[in-house]
C-alpha atoms as a PDB file:
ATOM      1  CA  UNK A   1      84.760 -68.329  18.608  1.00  0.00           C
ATOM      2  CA  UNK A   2      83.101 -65.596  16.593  1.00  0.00           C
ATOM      3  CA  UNK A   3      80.338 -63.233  17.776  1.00  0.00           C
ATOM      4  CA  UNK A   4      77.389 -63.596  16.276  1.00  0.00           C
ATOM      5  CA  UNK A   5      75.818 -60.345  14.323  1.00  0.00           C
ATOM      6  CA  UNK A   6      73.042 -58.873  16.281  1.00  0.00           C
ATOM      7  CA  UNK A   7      70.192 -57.837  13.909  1.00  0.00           C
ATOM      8  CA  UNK A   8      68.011 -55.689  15.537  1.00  0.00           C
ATOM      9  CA  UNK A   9      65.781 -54.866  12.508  1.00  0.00           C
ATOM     10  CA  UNK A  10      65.161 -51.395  12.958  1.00  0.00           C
ATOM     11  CA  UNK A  11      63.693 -51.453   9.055  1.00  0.00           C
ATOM     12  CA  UNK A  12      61.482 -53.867   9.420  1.00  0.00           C
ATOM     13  CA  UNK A  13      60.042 -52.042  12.198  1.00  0.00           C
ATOM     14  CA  UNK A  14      59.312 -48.634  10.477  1.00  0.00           C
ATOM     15  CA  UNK A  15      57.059 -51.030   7.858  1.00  0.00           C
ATOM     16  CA  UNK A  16      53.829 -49.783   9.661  1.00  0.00           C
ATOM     17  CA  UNK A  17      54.581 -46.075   9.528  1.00  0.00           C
ATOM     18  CA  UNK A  18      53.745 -47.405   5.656  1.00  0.00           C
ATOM     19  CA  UNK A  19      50.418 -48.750   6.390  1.00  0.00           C
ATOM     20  CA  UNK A  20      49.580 -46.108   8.487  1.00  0.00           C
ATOM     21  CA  UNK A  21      50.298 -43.374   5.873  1.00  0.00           C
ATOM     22  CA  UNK A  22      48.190 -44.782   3.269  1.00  0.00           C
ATOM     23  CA  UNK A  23      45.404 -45.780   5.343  1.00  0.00           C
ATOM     24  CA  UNK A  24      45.176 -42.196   6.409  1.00  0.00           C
ATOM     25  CA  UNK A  25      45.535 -41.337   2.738  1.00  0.00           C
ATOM     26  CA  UNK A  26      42.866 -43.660   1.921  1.00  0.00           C
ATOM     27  CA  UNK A  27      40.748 -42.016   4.581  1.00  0.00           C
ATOM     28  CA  UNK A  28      40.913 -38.229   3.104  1.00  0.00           C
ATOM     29  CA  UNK A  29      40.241 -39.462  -0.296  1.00  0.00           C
ATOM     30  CA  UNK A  30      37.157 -40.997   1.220  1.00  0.00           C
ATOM     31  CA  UNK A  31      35.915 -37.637   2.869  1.00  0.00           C
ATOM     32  CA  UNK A  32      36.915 -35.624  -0.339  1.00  0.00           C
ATOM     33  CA  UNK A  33      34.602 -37.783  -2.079  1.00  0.00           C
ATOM     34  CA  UNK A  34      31.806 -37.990   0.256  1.00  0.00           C
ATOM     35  CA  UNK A  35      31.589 -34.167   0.113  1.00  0.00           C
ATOM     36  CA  UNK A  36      32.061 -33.723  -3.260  1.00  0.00           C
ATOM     37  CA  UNK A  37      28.829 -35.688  -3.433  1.00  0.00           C
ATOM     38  CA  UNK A  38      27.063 -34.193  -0.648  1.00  0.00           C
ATOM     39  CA  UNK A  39      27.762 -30.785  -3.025  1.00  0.00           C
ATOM     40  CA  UNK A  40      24.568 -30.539  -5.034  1.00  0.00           C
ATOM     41  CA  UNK A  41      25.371 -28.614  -8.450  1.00  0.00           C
ATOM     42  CA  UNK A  42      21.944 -26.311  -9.115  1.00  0.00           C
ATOM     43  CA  UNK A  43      22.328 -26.215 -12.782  1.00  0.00           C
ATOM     44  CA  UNK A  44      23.196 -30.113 -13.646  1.00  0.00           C
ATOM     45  CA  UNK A  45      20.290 -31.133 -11.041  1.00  0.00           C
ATOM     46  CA  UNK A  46      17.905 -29.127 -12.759  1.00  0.00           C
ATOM     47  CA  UNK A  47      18.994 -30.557 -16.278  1.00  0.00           C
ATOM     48  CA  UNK A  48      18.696 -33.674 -14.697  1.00  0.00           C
ATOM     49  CA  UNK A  49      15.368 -32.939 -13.458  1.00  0.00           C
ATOM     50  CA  UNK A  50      14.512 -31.371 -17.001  1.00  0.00           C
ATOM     51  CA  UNK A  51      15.605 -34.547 -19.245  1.00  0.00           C
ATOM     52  CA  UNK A  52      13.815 -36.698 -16.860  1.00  0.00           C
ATOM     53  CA  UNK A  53      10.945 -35.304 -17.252  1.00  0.00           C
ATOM     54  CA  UNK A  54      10.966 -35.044 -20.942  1.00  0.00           C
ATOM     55  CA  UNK A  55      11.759 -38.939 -21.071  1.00  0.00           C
ATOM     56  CA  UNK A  56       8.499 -39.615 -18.582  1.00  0.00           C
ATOM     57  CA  UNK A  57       6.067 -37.293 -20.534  1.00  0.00           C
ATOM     58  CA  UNK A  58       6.582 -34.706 -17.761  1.00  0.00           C
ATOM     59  CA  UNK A  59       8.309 -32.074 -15.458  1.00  0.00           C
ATOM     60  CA  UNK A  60       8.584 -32.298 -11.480  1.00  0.00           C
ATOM     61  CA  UNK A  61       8.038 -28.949  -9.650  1.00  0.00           C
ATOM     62  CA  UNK A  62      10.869 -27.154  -8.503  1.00  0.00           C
ATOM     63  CA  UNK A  63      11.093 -26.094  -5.089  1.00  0.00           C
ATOM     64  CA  UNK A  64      10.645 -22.686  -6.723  1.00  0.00           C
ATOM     65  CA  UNK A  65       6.985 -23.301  -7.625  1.00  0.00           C
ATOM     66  CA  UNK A  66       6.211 -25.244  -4.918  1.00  0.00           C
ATOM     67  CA  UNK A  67       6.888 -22.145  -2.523  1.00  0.00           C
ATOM     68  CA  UNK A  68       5.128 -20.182  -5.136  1.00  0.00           C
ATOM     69  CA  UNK A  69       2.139 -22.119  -4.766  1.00  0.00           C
ATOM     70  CA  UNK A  70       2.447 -21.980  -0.947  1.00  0.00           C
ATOM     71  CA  UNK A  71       2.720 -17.940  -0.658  1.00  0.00           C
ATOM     72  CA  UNK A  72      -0.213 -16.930  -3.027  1.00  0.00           C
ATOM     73  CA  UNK A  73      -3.232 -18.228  -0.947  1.00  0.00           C
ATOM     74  CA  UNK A  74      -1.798 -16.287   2.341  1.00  0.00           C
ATOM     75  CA  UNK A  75      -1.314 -12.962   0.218  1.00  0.00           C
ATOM     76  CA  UNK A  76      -5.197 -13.930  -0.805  1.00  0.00           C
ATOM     77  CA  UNK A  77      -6.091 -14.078   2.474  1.00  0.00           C
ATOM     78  CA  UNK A  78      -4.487 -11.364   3.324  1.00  0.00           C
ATOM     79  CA  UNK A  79      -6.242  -9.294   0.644  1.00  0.00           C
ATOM     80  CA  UNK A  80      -9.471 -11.082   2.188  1.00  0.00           C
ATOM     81  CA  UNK A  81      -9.409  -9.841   5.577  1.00  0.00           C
ATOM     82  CA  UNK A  82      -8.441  -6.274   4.975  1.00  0.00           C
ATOM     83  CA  UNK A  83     -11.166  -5.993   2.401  1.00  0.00           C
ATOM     84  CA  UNK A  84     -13.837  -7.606   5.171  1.00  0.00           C
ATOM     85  CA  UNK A  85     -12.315  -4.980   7.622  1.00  0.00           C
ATOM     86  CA  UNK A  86     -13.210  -2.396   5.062  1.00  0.00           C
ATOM     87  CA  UNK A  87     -16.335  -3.430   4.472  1.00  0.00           C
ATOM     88  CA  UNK A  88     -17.418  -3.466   8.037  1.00  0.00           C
ATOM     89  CA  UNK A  89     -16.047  -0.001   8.479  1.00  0.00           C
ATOM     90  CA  UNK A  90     -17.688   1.666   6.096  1.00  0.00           C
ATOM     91  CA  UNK A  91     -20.971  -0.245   7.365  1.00  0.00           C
ATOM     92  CA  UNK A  92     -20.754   1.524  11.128  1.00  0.00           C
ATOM     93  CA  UNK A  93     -19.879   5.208   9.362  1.00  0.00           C
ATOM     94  CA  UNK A  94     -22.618   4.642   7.501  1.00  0.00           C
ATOM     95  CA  UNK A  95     -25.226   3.356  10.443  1.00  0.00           C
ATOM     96  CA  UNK A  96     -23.167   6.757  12.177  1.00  0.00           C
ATOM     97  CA  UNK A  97     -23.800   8.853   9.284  1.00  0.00           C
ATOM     98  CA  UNK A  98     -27.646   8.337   8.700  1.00  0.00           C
ATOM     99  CA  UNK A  99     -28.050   8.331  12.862  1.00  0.00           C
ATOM    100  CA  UNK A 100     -26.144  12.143  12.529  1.00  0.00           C
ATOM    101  CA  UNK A 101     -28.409  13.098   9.837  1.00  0.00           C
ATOM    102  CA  UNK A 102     -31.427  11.758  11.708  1.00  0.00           C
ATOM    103  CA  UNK A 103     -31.131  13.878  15.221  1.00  0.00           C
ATOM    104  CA  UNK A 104     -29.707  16.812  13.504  1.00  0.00           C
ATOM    105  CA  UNK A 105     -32.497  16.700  10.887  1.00  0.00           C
ATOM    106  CA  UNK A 106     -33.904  20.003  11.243  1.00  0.00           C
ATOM    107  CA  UNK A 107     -30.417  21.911  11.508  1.00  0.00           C
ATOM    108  CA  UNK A 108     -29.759  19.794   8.301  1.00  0.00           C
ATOM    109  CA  UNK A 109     -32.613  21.219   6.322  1.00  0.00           C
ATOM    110  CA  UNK A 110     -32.023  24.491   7.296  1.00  0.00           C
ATOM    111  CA  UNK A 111     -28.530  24.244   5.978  1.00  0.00           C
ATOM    112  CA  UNK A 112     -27.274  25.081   9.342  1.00  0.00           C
ATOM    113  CA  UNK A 113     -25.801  21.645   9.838  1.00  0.00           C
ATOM    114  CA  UNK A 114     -24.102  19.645   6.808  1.00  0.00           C
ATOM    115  CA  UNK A 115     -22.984  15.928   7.475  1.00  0.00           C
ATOM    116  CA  UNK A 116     -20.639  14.397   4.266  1.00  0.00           C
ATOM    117  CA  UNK A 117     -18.843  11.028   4.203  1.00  0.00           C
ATOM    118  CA  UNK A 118     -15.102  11.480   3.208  1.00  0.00           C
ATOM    119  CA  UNK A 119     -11.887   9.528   2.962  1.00  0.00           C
ATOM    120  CA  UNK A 120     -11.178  10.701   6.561  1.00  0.00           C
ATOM    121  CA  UNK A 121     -14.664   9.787   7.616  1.00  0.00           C
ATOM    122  CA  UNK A 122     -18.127  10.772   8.469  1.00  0.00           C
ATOM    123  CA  UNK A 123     -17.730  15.185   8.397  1.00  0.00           C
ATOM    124  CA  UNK A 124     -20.638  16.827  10.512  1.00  0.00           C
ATOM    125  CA  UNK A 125     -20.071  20.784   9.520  1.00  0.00           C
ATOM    126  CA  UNK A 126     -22.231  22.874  11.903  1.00  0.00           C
ATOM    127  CA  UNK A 127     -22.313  26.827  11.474  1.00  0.00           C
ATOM    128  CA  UNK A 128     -21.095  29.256  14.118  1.00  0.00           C
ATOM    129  CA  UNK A 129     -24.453  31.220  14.520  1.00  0.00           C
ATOM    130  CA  UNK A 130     -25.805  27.730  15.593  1.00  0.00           C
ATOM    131  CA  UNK A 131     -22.931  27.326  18.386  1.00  0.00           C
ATOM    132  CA  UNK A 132     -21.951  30.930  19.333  1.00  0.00           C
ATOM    133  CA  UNK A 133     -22.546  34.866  19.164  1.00  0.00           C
ATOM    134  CA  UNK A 134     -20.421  36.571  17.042  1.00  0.00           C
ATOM    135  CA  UNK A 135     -16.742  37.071  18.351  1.00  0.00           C
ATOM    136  CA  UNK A 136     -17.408  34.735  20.786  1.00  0.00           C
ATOM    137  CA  UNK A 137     -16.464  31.010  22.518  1.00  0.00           C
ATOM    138  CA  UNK A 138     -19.037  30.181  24.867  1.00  0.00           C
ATOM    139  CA  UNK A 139     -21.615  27.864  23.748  1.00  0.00           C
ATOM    140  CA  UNK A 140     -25.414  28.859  24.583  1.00  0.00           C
ATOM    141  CA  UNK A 141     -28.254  26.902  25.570  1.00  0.00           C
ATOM    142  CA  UNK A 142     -29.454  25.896  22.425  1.00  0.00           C
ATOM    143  CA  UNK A 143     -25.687  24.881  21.342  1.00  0.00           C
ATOM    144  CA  UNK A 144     -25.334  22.516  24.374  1.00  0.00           C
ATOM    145  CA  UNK A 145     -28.766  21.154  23.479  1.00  0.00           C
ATOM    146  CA  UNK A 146     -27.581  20.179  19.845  1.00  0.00           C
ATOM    147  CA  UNK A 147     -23.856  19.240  20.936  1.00  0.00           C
ATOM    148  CA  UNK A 148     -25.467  17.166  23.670  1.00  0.00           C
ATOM    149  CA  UNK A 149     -27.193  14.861  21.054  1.00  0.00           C
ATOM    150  CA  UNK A 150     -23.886  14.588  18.944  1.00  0.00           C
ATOM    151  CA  UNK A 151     -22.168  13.249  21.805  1.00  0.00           C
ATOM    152  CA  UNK A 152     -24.971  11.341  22.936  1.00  0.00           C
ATOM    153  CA  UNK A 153     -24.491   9.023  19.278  1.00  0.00           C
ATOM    154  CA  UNK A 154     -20.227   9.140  19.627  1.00  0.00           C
ATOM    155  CA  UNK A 155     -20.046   8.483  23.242  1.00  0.00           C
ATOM    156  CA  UNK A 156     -19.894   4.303  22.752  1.00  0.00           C
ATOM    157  CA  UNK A 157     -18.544   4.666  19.260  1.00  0.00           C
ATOM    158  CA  UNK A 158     -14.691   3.898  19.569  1.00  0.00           C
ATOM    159  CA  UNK A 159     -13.522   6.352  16.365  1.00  0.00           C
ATOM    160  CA  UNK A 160     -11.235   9.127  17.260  1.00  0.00           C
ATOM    161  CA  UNK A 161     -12.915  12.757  17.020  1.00  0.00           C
ATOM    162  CA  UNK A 162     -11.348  15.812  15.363  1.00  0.00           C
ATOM    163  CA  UNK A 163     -12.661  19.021  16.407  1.00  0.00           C
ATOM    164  CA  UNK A 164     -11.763  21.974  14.252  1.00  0.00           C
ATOM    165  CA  UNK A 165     -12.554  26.108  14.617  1.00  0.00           C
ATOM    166  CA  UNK A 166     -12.950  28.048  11.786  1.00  0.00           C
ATOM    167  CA  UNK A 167     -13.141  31.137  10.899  1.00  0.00           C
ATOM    168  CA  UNK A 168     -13.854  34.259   7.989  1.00  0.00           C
ATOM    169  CA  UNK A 169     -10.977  36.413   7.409  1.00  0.00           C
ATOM    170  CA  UNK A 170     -12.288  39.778   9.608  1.00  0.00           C
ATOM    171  CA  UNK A 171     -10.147  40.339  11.574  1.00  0.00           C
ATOM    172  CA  UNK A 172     -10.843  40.851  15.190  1.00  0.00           C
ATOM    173  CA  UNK A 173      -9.270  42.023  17.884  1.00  0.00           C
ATOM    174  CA  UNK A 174     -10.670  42.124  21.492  1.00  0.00           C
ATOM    175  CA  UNK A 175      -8.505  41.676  24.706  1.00  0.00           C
ATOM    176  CA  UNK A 176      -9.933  37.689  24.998  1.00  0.00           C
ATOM    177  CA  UNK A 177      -9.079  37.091  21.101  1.00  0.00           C
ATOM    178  CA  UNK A 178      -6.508  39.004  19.716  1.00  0.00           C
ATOM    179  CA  UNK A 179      -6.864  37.229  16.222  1.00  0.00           C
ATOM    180  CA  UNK A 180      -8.658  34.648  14.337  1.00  0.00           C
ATOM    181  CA  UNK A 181      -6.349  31.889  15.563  1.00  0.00           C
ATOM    182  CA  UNK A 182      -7.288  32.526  19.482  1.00  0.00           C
ATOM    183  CA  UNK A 183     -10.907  33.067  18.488  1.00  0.00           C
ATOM    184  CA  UNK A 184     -10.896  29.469  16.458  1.00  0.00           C
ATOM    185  CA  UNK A 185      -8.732  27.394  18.572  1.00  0.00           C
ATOM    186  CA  UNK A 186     -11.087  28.383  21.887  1.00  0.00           C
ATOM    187  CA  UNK A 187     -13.963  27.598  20.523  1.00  0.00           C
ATOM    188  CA  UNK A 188     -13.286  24.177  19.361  1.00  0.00           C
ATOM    189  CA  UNK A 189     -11.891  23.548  22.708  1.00  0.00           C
ATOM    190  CA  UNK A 190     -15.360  24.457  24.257  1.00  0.00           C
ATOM    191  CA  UNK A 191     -17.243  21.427  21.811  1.00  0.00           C
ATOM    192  CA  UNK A 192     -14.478  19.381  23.177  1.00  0.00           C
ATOM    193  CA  UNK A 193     -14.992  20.083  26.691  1.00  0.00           C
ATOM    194  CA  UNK A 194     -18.630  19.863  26.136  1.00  0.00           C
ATOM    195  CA  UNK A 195     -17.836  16.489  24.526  1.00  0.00           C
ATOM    196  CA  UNK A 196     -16.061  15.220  27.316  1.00  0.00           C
ATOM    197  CA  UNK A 197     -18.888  16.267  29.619  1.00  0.00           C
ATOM    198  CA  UNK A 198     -21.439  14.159  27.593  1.00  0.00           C
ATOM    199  CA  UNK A 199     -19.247  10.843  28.567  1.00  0.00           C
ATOM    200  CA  UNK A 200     -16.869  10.756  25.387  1.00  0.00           C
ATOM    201  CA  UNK A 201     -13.717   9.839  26.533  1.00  0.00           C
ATOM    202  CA  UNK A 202     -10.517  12.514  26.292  1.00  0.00           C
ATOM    203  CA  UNK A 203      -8.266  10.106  24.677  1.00  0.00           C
ATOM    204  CA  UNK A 204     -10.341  10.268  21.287  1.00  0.00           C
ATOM    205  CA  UNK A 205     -10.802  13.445  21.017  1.00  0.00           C
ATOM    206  CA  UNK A 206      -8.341  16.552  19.467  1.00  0.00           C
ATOM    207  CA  UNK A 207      -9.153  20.663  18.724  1.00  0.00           C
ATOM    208  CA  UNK A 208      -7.569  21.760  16.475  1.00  0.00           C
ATOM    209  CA  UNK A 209      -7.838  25.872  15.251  1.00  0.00           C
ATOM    210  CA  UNK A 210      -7.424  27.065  11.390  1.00  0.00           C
ATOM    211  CA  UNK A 211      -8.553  30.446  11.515  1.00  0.00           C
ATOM    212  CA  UNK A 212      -9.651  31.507   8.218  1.00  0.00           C
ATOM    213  CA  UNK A 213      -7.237  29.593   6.540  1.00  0.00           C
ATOM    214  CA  UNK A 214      -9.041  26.741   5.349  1.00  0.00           C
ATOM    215  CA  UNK A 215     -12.588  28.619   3.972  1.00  0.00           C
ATOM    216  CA  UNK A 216     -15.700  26.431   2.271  1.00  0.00           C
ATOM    217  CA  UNK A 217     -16.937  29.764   0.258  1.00  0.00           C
ATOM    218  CA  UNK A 218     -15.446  32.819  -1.209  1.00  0.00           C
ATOM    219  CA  UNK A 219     -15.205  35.728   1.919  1.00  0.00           C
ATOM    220  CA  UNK A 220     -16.380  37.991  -0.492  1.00  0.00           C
ATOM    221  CA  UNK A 221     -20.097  38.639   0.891  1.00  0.00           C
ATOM    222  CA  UNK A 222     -21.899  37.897   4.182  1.00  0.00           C
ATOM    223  CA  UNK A 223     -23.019  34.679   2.715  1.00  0.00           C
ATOM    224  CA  UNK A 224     -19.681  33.063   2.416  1.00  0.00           C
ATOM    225  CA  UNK A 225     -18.458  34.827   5.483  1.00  0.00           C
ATOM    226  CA  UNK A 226     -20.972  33.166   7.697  1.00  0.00           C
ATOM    227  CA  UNK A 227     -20.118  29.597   5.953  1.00  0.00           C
ATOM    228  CA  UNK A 228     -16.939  29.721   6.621  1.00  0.00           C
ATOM    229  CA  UNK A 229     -18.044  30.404  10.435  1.00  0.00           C
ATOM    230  CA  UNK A 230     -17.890  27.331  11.803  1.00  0.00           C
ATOM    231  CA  UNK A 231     -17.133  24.358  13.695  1.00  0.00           C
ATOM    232  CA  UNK A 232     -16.399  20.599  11.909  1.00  0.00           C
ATOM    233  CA  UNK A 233     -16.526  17.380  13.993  1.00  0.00           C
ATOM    234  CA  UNK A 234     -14.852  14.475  12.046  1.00  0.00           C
ATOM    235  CA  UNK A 235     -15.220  10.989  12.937  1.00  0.00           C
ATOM    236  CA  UNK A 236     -11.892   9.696  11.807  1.00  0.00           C
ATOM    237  CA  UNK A 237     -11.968   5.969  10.408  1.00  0.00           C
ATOM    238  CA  UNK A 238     -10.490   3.664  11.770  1.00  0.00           C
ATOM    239  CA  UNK A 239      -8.977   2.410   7.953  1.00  0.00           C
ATOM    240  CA  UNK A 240      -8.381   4.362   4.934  1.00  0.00           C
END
């Protein structure tokens, strides 16, 4: 009797290897074309955007615009507060000013005391013969007196305070101050001590010494020597 052929259809099979190919096939094509169209193309949107908006009898904003629209009123604001914040400072140098010019009224018409309003602030020149005697730092009676009121005004005002010496261009030479600088620098440092000692606080305050360097008249003559003599006390501003 014959033996029968055993087919054991090895072919037949390997068919789903087939299937399984193209579905994955299939599959990636689908991705590819999902993020092809999740890929927006800037330039054919906006034509797009343009023609349908011509058809319609109008444009849509752009994102563009819209964020255009969105930043301008915070720059105004902006722009709003710092001109408020301004405004109020130059309102309380001012109120300072005119109080300065009130308690130092006669030194002020005697042209021994002159108060000016400046970018920096509110400027309260007062002359050395008013303060000291001549080559020296310590500050008299009457200086403490007139001092005392200055700091009586700045005390609860929160402005820093720049205290400067100054100086004609003598020279001098004495074993305390062996030169204009010494002689300038000490004696704002005694208005800032005094300062301190009339309840301003130190943090606000600075001296600062120029010598003769920085002169308001011409050292030519006694007149413009004994301007440039002196002692300023700025009252920085807060803002510009």
């Amino acid at each position: 009797m014959a033996r029968k052929k055993y087919d054991d259809g090895g072919e037949q099979q390997d068919r789903w290897l087939i299937s399984y190919a193209d579905f994955i096939t299939l599959l990636f094509a689908f991705f590819v074309v999902m993020y092809a169209i999740s890929v927006v193309n800037t330039g054919k949107y906006r034509a797009l955007s343009d023609a349908l908006g011509d058809a319609f009898g109008g444009r849509p904003e752009t994102p563009q615009a819209s964020s255009t629209i969105e930043t301008l009123p915070l720059t105004n604001l902006i722009a709003r507060k710092r001109a408020e914040a301004a405004r109020r400072e130059r309102e309380r140098l001012d109120t300072l000013a005119r109080q300065l010019n009130a308690s130092l009224a006669p030194l002020v018409k005697d042209g021994k005391v002159r108060i000016t309003q400046t970018g920096q602030g509110v400027k309260v020149d007062i002359n050395a013969s008013v303060l000291f005697q001549e080559g020296q730092a310590a500050l008299g009676t009457d200086a403490r007196a007139t001092l005392g009121t200055v700091a009586g005004l700045l005390k609860n005002d929160a402005h820093a305070i720049e205290v400067e010496g100054h100086t004609d261009n003598l020279p001098i030479a004495n074993p305390a101050y062996p030169s204009n600088w010494e002689l300038s620098s000490v004696r704002a440092s005694s208005v800032v001590r005094l300062f301190i000692e009339g309840g301003i606080a130190e943090g606000r305050l600075t001296a600062v010494g120029h010598g003769a360097n920085l002169p308001v008249a011409p050292n030519t003559d006694e007149a413009g020597r004994a301007r440039n003599r002196r002692v300023a006390v700025t009252i920085l501003a807060s803002t510009p």
